[in-house]
Protein backbone atom coordinates (compact mmCIF):
# COMPACT_ATOMS: atom_id res chain seq x y z
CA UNK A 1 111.63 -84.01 -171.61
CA UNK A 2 113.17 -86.40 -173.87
CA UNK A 3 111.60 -88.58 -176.48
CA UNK A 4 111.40 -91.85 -174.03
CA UNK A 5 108.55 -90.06 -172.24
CA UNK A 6 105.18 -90.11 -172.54
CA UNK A 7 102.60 -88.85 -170.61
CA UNK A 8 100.00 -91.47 -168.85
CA UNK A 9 97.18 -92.92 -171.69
CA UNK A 10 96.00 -96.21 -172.83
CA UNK A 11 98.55 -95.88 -175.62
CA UNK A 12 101.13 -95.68 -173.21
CA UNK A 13 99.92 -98.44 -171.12
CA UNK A 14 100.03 -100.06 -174.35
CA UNK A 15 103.06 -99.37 -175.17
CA UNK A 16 104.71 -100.25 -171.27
CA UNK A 17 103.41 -103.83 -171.88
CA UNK A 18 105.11 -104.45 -175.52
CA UNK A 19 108.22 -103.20 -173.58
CA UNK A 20 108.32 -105.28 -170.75
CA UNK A 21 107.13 -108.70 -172.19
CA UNK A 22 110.48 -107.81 -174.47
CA UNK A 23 112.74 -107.66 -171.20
CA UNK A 24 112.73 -103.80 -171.15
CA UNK A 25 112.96 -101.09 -168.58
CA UNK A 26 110.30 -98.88 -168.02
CA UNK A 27 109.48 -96.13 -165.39
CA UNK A 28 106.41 -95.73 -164.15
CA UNK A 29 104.58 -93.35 -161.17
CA UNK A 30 103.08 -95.22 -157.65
CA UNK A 31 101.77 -93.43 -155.06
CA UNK A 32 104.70 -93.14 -153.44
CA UNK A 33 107.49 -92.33 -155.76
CA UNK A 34 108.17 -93.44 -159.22
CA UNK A 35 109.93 -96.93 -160.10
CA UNK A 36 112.01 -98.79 -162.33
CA UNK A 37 109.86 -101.60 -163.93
CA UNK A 38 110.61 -104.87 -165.29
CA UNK A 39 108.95 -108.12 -165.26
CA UNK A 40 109.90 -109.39 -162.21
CA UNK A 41 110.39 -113.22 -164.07
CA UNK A 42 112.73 -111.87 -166.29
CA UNK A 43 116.32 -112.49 -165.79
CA UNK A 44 117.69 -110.28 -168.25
CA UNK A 45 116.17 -107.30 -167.42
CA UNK A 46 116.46 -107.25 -163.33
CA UNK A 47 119.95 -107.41 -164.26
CA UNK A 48 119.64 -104.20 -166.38
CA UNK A 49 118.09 -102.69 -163.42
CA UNK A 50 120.61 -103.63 -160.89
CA UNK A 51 123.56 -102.55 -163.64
CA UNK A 52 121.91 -99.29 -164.28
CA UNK A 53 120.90 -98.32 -160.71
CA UNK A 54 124.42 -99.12 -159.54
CA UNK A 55 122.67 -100.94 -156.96
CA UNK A 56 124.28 -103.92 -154.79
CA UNK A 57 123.38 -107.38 -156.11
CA UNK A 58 122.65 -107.95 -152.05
CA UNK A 59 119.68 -105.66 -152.06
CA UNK A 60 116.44 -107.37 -152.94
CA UNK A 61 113.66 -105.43 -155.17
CA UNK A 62 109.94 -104.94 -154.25
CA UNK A 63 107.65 -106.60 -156.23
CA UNK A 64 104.35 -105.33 -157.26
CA UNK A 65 101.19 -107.34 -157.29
CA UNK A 66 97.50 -106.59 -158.55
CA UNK A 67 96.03 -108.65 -156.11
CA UNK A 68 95.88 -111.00 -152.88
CA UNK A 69 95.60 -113.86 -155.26
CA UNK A 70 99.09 -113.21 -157.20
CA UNK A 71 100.26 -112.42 -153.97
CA UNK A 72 99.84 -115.82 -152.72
CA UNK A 73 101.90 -117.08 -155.81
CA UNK A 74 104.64 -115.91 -154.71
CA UNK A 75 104.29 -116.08 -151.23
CA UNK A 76 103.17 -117.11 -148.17
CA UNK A 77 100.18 -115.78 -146.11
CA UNK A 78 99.03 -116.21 -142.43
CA UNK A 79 95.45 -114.59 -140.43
CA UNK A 80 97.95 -111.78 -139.51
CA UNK A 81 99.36 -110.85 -143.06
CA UNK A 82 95.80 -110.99 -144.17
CA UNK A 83 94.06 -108.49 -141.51
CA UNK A 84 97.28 -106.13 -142.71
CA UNK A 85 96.57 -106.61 -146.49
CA UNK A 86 92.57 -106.62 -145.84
CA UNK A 87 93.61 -102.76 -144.38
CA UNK A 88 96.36 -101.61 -146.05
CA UNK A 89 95.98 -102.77 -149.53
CA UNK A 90 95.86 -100.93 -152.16
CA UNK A 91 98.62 -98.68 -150.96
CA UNK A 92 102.25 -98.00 -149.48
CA UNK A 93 103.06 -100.97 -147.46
CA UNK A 94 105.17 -103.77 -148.50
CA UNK A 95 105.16 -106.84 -146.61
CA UNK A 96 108.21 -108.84 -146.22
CA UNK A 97 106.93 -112.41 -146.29
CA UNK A 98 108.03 -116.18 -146.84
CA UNK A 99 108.90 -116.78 -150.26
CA UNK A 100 107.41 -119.15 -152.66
CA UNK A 101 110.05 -120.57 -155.27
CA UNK A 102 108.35 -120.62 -159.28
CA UNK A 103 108.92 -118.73 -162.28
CA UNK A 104 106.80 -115.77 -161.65
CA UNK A 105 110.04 -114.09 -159.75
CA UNK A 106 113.48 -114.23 -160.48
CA UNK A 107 116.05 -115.19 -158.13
CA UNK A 108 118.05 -112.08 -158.42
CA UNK A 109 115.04 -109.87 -158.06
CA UNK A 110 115.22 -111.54 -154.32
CA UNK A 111 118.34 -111.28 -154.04
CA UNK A 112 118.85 -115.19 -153.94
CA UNK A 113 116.84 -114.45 -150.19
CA UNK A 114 113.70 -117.18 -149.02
CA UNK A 115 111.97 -113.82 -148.34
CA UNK A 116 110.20 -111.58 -150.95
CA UNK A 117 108.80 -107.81 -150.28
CA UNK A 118 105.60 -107.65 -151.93
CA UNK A 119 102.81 -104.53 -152.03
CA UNK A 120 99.55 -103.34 -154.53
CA UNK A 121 100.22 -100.34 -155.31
CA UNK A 122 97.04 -97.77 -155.67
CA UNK A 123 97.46 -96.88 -158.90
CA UNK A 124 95.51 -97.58 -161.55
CA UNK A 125 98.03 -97.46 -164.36
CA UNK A 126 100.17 -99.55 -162.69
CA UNK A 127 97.46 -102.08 -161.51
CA UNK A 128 96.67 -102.13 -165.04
CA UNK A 129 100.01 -102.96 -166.17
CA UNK A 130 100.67 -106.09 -163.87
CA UNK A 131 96.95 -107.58 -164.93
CA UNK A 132 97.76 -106.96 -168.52
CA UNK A 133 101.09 -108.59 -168.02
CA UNK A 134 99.45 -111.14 -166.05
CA UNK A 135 102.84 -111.24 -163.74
CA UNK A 136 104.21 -109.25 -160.81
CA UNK A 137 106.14 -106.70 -161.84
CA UNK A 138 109.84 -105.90 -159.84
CA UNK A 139 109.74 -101.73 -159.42
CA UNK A 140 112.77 -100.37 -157.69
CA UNK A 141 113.08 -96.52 -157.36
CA UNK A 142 113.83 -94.77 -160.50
CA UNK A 143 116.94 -93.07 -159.50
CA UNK A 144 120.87 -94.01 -158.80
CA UNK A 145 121.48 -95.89 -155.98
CA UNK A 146 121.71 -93.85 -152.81
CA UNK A 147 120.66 -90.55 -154.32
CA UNK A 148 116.77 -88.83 -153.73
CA UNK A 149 114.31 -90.92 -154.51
CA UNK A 150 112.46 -89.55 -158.42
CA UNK A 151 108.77 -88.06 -157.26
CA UNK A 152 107.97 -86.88 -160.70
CA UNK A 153 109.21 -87.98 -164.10
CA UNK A 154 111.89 -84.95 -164.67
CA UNK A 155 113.41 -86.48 -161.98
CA UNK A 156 113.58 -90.34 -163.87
CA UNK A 157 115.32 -87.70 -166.94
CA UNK A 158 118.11 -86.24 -164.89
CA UNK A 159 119.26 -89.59 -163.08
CA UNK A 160 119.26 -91.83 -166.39
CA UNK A 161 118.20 -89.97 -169.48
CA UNK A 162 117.67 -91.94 -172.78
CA UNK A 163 119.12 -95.44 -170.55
CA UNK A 164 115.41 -96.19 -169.63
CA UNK A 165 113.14 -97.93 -172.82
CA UNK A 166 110.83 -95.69 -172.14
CA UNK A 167 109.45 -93.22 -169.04
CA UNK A 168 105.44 -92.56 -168.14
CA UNK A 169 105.02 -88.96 -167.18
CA UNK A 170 101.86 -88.99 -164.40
CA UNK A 171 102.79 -85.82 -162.73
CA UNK A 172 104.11 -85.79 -159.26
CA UNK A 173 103.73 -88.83 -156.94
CA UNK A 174 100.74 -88.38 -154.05
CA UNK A 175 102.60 -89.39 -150.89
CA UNK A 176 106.25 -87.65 -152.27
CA UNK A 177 108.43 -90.65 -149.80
CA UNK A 178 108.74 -94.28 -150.28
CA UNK A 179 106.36 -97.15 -148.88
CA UNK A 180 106.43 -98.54 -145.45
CA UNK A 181 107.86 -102.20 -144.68
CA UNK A 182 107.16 -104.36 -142.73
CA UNK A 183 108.79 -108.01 -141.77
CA UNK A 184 106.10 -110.58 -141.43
CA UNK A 185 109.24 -113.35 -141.04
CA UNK A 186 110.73 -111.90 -137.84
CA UNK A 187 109.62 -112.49 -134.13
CA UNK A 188 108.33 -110.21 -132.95
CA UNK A 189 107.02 -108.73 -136.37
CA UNK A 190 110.05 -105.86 -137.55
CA UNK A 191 109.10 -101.79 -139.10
CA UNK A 192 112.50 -102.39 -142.14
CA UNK A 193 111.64 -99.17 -143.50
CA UNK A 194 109.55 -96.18 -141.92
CA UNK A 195 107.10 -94.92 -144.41
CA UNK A 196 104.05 -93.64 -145.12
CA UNK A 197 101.84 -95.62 -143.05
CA UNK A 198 102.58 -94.84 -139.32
CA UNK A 199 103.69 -97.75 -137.42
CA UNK A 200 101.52 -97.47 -134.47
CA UNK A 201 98.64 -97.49 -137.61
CA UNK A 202 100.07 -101.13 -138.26
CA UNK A 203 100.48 -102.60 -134.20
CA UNK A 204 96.86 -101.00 -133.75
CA UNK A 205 95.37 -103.41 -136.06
CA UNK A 206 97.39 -106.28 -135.17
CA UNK A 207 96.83 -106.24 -131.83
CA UNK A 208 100.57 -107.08 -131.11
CA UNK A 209 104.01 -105.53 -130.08
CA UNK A 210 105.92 -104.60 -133.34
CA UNK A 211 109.97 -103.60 -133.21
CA UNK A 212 111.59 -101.08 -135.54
CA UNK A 213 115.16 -101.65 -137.09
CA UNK A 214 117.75 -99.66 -135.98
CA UNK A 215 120.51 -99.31 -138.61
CA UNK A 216 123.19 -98.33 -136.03
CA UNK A 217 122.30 -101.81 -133.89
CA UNK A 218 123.28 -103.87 -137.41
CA UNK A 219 126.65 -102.70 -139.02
CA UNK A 220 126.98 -105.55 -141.06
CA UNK A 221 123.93 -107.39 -142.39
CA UNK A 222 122.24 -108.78 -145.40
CA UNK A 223 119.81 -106.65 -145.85
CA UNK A 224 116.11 -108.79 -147.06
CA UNK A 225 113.86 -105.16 -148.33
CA UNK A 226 115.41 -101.72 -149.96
CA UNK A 227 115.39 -99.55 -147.52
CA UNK A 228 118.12 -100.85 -145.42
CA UNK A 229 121.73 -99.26 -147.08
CA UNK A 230 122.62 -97.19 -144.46
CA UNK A 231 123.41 -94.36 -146.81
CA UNK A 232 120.45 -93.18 -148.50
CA UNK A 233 118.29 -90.57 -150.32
CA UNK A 234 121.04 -88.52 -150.25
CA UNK A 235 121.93 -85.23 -152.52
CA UNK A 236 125.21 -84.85 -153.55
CA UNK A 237 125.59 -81.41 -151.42
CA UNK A 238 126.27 -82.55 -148.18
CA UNK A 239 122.87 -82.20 -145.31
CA UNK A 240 123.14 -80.58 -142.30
CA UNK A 241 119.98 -81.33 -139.90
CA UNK A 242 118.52 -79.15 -137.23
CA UNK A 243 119.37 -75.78 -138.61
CA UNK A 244 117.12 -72.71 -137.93
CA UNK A 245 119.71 -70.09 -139.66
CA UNK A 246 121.30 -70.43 -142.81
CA UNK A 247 124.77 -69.32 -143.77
CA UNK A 248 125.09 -67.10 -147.01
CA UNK A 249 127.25 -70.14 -148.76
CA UNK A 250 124.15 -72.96 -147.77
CA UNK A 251 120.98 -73.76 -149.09
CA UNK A 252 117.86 -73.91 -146.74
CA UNK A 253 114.92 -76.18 -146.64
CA UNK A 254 112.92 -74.48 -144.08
CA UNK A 255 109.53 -75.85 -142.36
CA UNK A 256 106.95 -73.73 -140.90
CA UNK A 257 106.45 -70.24 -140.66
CA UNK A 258 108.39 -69.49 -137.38
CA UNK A 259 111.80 -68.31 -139.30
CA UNK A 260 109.88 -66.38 -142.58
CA UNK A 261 113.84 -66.31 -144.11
CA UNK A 262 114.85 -63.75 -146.58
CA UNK A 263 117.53 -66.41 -147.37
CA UNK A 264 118.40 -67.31 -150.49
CA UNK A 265 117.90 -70.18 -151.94
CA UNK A 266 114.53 -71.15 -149.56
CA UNK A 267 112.39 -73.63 -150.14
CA UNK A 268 109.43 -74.26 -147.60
CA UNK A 269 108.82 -78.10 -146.88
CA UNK A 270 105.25 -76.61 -144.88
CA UNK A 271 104.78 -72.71 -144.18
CA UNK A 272 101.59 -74.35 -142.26
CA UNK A 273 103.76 -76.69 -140.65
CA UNK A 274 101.79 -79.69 -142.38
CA UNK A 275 104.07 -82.84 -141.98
CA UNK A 276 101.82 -84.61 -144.82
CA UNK A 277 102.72 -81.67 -147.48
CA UNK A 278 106.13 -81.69 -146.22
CA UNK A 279 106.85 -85.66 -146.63
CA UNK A 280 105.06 -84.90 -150.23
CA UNK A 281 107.73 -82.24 -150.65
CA UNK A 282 110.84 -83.51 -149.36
CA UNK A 283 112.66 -85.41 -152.32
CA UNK A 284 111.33 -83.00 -154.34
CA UNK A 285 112.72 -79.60 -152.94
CA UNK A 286 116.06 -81.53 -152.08
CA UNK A 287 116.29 -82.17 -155.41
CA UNK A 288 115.77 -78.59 -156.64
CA UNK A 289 117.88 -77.05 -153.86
CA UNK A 290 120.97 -79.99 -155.09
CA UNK A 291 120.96 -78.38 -158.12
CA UNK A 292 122.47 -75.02 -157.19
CA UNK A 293 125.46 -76.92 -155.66
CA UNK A 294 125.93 -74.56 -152.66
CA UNK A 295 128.38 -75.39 -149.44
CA UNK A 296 125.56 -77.56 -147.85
CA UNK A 297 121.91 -78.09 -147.97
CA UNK A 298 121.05 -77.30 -144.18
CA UNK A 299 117.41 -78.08 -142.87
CA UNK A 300 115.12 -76.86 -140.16
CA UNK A 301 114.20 -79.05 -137.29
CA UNK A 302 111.17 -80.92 -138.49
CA UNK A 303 108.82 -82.73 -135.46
CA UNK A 304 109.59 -86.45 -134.93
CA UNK A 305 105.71 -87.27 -134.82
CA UNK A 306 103.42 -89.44 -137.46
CA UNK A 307 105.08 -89.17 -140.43
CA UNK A 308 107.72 -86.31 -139.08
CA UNK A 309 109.47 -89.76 -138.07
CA UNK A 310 109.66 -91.16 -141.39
CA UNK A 311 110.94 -87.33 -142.50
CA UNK A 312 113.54 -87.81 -139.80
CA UNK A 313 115.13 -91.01 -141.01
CA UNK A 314 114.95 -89.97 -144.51
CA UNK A 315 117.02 -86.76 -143.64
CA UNK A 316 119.91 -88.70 -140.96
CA UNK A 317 120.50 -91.45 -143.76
CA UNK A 318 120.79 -88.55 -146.21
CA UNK A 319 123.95 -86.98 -144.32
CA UNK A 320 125.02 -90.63 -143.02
């Protein structure tokens, strides 16, 4: 690894906050995968982010929040978005919610939008970070635009290098695929981004009818969360989905022991057909199996259950 990272202590966390009160970039781990901090009041440096992400100035970043309270800063809260953080919180759901204009939150981190995505994270470290800082913090996902998402911090190293201030190694993220989002603006309440949290976890506790986008319905939109590019997560060898046998020139992410393929390369998303270790998996095997640069990365059919769904989507807007 390179000498921006460090590995996860109080020094580091130390370290992190000198960095971003001076308008600096630095990566850090969630639960979910690991993102590109920056003080989310900070001008200067959401503009780094965009620049060095080579991300679209139209799609709006997720800000991070340590609490309800700094939550309500920046936004605003109804019974219904309470009962969902009151259950959720702590953890990978981002609500996309009225915004609240004041200097806590850049424009451009919005997106110039009069909504704002906002989560707590579970971490501690990072929990840590926005209390010391005693702002939100904007945290897109450490990678370029439209490639894999960065589950541990090698994979912060091979998309920018030395171009990050400075990179907190915490090992591999728990959940291994992004957060869930949901629109709290829309009627009837809108599922932006499959994620994590199962969807029918969400309508269960609200009591009420909740619609998921579909990308193909919208060709031209502004899109108000990550999440909603059409082309995503993608390697740069091209995907081919629903694949049970390999050619010699491709590279095969298998799931489940049903096929047991001498094939080589083979990586495994589940032998025990676990969609939870395969979503923790996923960006991280596509990664390794990129890196041999074969004809195509082809992948077994995965079930389109729980989070097999969010698998799913991650996979077709990989090969879109």
């Amino acid at each position: 690894m390179g000498k921006n990272v460090i590995n996860e202590s109080e020094q580091a966390l130390k370290k992190a906050l000198i960095l971003l009160k001076n308008q600096k970039l630095v990566a850090i781990k969630t639960e979910t995968v690991y993102g590109l901090a920056c003080d989310s009041s900070s001008g200067a440096a959401i503009k780094k982010i965009f620049s060095l992400k080579k991300r679209p100035l139209i799609n709006p970043l997720i800000i991070h929040v340590d609490s309800v309270e700094l939550a309500e800063k920046i936004s605003v809260i109804n019974n219904d978005s309470i009962k969902i953080m009151k259950e959720f919180w702590p953890g990978p759901l981002t609500l996309i919610l009225n915004r609240k204009k004041n200097n806590l939150v850049h424009q451009l981190a919005v997106s110039g939008l009069e909504t704002i995505a906002v989560r707590i994270p579970s971490s501690k470290f990072v929990l840590s970070l926005i209390r010391k800082l005693n702002k939100p913090i904007a945290a897109p996902s450490a990678n370029e635009s439209g490639y894999i998402s960065a589950t541990d911090a090698d994979h912060v190293v091979d998309s920018f290098g030395d171009k990050v201030d400075l990179i907190i190694n915490s090992g591999r993220t728990d959940h291994g695929v992004e957060s869930t989002i949901l629109d709290m603006t829309t009627n009837p309440y809108e599922i932006k981004r499959l994620g994590v949290i199962d969807f029918e976890a969400i309508k269960e506790k609200l009591g009420k009818n909740i619609k998921i986008l579909n990308l193909s319905d919208k060709k031209i939109f502004r899109p108000n969360s990550p999440g909603q590019m059409l082309k995503h997560y993608a390697p740069k060898t091209p995907l081919s989905l629903n694949i049970d046998k390999p050619n010699s020139d491709d590279a095969f992410l298998d799931f489940g022991n049903k096929n047991l393929s001498s094939h080589q390369p083979t990586l495994n998303l589940s032998k025990s057909s676990n969609l939870k270790e395969a979503a923790f998996n996923l960006f991280y095997f596509l990664r390794k199996l990129d890196k041999y640069s074969k004809k195509r990365i082809v992948v077994a059919p995965i079930p389109d259950k729980g989070i097999g769904k969010t698998i799913n989507e991650r996979l077709r807007r990989a090969t879109s």
